[in-house]
Protein backbone atom coordinates (compact mmCIF):
# COMPACT_ATOMS: atom_id res chain seq x y z
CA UNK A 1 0.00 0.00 0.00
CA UNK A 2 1.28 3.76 -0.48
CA UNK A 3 2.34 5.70 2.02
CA UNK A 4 -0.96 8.01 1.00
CA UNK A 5 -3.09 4.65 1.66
CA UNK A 6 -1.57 4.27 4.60
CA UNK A 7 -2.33 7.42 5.72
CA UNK A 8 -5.92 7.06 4.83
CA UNK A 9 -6.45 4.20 6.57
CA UNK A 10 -4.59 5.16 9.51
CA UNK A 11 -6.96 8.50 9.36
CA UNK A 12 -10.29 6.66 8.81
CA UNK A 13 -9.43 4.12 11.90
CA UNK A 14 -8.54 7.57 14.02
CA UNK A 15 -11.77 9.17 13.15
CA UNK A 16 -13.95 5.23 13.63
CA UNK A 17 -12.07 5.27 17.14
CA UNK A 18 -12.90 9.07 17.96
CA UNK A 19 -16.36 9.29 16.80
CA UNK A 20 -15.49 12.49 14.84
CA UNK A 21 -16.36 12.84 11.16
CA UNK A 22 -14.40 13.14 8.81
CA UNK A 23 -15.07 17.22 8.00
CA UNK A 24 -13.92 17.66 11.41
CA UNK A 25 -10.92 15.64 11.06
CA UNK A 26 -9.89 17.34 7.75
CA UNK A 27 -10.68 20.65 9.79
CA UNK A 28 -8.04 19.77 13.05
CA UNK A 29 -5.75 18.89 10.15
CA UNK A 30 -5.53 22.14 8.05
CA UNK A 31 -5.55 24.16 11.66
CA UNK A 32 -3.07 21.80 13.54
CA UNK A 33 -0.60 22.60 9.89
CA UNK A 34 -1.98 26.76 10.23
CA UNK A 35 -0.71 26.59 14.15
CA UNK A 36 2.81 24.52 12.43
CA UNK A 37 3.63 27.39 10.07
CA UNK A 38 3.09 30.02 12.28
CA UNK A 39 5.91 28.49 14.29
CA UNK A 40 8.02 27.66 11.37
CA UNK A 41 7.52 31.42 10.80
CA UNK A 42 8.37 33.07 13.70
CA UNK A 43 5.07 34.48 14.14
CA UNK A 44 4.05 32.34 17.51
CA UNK A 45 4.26 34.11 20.79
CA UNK A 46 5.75 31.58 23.37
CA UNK A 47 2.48 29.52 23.79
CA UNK A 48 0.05 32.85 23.63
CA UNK A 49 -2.55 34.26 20.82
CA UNK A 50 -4.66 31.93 18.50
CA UNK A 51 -5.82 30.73 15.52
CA UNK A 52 -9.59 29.64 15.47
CA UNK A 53 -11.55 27.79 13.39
CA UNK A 54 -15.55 26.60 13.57
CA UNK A 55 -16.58 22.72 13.45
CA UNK A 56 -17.89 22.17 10.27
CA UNK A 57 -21.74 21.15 11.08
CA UNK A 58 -21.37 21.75 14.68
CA UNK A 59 -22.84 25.68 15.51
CA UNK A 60 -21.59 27.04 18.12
CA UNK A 61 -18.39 24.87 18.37
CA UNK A 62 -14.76 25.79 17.39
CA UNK A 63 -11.57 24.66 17.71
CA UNK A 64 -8.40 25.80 19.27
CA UNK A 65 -5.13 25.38 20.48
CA UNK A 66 -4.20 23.48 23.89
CA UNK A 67 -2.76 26.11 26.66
CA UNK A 68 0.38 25.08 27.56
CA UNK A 69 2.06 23.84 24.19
CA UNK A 70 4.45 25.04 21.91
CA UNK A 71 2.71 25.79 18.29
CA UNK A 72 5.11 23.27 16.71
CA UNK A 73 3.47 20.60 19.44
CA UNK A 74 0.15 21.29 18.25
CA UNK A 75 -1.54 17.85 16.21
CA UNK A 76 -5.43 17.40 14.79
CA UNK A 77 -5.54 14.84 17.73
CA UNK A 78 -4.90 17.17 20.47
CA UNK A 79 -6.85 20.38 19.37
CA UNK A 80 -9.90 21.13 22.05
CA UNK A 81 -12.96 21.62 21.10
CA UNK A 82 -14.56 24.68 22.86
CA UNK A 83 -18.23 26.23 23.08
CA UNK A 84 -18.48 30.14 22.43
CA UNK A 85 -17.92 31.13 26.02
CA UNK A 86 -14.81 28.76 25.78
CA UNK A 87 -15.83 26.09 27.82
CA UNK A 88 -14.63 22.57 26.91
CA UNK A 89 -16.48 20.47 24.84
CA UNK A 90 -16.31 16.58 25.35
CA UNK A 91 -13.27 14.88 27.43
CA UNK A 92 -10.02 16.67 26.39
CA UNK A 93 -7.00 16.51 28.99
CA UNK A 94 -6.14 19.79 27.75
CA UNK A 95 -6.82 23.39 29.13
CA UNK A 96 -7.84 26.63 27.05
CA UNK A 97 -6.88 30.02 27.40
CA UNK A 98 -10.21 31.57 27.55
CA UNK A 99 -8.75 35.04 28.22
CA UNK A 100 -7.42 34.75 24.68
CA UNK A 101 -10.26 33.23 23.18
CA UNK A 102 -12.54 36.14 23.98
CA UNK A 103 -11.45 37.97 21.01
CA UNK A 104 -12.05 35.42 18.46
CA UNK A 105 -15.40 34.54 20.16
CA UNK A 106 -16.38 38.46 19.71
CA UNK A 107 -15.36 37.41 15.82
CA UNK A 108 -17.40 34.11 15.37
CA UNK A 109 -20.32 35.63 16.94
CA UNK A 110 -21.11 38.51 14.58
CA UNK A 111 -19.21 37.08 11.45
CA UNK A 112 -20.46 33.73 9.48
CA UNK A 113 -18.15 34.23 7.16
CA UNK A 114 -15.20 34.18 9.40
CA UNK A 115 -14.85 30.37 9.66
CA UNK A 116 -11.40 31.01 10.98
CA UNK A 117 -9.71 34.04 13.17
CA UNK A 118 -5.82 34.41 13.04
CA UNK A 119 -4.81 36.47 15.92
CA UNK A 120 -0.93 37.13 16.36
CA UNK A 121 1.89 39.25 17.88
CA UNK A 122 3.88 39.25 14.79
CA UNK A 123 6.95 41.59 15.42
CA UNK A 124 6.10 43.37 12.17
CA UNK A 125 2.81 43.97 12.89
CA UNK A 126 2.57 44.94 16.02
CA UNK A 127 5.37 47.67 15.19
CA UNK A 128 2.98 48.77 12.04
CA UNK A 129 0.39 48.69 15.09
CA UNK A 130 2.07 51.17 16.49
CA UNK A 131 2.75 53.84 13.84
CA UNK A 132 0.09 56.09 13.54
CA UNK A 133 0.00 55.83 9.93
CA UNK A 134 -0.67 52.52 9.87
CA UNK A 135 -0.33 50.17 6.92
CA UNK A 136 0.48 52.59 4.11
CA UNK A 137 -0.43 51.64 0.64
CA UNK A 138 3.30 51.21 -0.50
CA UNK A 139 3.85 47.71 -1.72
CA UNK A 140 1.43 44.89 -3.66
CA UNK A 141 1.08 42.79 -0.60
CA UNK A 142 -0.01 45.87 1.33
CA UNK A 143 -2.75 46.94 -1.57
CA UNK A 144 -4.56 43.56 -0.78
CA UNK A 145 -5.65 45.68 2.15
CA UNK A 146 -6.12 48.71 0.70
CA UNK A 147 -9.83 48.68 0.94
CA UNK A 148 -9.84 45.52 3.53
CA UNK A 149 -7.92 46.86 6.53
CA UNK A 150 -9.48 47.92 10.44
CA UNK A 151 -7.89 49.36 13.44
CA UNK A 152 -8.75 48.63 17.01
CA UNK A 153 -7.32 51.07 19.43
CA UNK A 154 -5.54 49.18 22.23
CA UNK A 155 -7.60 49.31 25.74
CA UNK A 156 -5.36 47.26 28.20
CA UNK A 157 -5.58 43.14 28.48
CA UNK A 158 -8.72 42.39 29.95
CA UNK A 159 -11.80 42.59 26.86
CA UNK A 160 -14.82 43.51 28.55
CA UNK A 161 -18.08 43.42 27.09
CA UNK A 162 -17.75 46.97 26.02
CA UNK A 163 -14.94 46.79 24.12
CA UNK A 164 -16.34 43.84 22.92
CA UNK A 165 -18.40 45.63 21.08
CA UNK A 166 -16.33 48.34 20.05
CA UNK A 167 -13.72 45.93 18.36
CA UNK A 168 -16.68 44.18 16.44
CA UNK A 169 -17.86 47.69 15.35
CA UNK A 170 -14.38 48.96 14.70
CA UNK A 171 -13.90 45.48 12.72
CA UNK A 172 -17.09 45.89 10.37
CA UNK A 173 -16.61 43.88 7.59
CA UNK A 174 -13.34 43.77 7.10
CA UNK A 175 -10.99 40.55 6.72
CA UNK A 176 -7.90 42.26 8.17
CA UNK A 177 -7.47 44.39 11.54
CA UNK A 178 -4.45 45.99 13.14
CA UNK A 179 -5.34 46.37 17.11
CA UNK A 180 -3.00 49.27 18.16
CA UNK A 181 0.24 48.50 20.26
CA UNK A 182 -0.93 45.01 20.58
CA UNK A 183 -0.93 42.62 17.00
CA UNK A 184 -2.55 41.47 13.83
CA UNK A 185 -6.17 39.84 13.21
CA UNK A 186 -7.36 38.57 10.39
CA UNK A 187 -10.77 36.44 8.81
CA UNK A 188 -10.72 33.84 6.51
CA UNK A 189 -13.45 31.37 5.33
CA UNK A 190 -10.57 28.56 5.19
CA UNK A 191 -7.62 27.99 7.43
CA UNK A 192 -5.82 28.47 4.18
CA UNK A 193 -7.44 31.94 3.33
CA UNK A 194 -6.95 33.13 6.81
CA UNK A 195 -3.25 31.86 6.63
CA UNK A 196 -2.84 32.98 2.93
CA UNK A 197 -4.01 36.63 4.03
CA UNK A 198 -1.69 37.03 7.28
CA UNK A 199 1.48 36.13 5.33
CA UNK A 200 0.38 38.74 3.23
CA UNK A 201 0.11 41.57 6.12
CA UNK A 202 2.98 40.14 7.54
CA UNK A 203 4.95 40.59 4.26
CA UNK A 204 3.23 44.04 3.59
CA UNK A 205 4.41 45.48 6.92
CA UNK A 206 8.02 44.01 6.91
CA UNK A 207 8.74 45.97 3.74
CA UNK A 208 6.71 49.30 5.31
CA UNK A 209 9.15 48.72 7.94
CA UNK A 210 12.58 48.37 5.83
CA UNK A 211 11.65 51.57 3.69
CA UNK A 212 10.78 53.73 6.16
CA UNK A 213 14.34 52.71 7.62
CA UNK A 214 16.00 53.12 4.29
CA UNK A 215 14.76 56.27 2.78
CA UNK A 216 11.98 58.72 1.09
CA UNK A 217 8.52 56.49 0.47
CA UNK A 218 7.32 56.73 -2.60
CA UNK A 219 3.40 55.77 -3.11
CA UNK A 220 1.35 54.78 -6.10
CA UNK A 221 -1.83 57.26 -6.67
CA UNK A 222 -4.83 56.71 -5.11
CA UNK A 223 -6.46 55.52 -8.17
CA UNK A 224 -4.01 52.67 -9.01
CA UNK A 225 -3.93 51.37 -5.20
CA UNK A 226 -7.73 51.28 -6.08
CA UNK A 227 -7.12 49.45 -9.42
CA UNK A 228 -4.74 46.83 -7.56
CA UNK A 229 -6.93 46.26 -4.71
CA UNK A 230 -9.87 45.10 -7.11
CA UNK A 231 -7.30 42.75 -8.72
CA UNK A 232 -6.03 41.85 -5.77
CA UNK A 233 -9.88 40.57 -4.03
CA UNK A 234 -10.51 36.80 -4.51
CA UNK A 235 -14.23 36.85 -5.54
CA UNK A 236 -16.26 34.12 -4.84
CA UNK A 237 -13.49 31.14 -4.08
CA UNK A 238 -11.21 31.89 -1.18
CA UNK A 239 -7.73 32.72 -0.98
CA UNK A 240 -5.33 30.11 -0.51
CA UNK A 241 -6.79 26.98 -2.75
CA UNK A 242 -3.56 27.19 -4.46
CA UNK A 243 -1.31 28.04 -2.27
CA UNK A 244 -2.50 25.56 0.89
CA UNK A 245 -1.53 22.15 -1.02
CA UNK A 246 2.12 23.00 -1.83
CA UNK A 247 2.56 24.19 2.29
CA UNK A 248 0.77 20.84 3.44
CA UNK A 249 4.13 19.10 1.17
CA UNK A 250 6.52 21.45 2.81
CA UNK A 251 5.16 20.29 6.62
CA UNK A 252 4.95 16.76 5.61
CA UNK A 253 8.60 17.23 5.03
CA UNK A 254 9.43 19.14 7.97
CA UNK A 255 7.12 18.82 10.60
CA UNK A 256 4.51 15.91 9.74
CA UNK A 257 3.48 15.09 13.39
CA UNK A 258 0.66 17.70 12.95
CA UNK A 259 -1.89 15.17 11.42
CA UNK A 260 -1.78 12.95 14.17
């Protein structure tokens, strides 16, 4: 049998064991390989912020990381199932950081179409976070957010209901939010679309960063940015189909624990 049958099999017996179905499995898998490459990239935060994601045909019910690992420890196996108020769902030996699930629950409750929320303190963003310019319109990558990009002002750790509010309303319906002094937020219908879009802010506000340091900025006219950002949208299929097969190859080469 090849290694692909094997894998199938081995992932049919997991899911016959587990009782989950198999859109949930495929669903811990693509999140367990989003948490993966945020570690690969740098982008995790010691074993703080998130990346969310509903159960497919379970309302109400989401998936997140364990409290307590690193992102490169994170498998489809060991993600915990969590209710909107971020209780635990089923037997899981695992805790959650509710805290830092408030955020994305303020997300998934006013947003269908935000399947999965990417929060991160990425070094780059929180920096562009912090300039009071924002994310200028000075590269391609940042023109994907030209017309796609919210700001949160930052209001201390604790979210109360309030601001709860406030950072859905300051949100909108936007795909992409830069929460002042603090990180990077962003909405995708897929794990891959959510991933797809952050390495694009994160690439968009590493080069903000390197020509502010280097010189005078030069910026397209408003009407081009405009142009690009229209050519730039993804229409009806989400970001990411492409792009999401060829990053599953590179984890199965370097990190292929996160399907178990």
């Amino acid at each position: 049998m090849s290694q692909d049958g094997l894998q199938l099999e081995f992932a049919a017996g997991r899911i016959a064991d587990t009782g989950i179905s198999a859109a949930e499995w495929q669903a811990r898998q693509d999140l367990a390989a989003c948490y993966r490459l945020v570690a690969l990239n740098g982008w995790d935060d010691l074993i703080y912020t998130h990346v969310s994601l509903a159960v497919p045909g379970e309302p109400g019910r989401f998936l997140i990381n364990p409290f307590g690992l690193a992102f490169d420890e994170v498998s489809a196996s060991n993600l915990v199932k969590i209710d909107i108020a971020g209780n635990i769902v089923g037997d899981s030996p695992h805790r959650v950081n509710n805290t830092g699930f408030v955020i994305h629950a303020a997300v998934h409750s006013t947003r269908a179409d935000a399947q999965c929320v990417m929060h991160l303190h990425n070094d780059a963003g929180i920096a562009v976070a912090m300039l009071e310019e924002g994310l200028l319109p000075l590269s391609q990558h940042a023109l994907r957010f030209y017309g796609d990009m919210a700001y949160h002002d930052y209001e201390g750790l604790a979210l109360t209901e309030a601001e709860k509010t406030r950072l859905i309303a300051s949100l909108g319906s936007k795909n992409a939010m830069l929460l002042r002094n603090h990180g990077t937020l962003v909405c995708g219908r897929t794990v891959a679309e959510a991933y797809c879009l952050m390495d694009t802010l994160d690439k968009a506000c590493r080069t903000q960063l390197s020509a502010m340091a280097a010189g005078k900025l030069v910026m397209p006219p408003p009407e081009v940015c405009e142009l690009t950002y229209r050519q730039l949208l993804p229409g009806d299929t989400p970001e990411g189909e492409l792009e999401w097969p060829a990053l599953l190859r590179k984890l199965d080469r370097l990190s292929p624990g996160y399907r178990d």
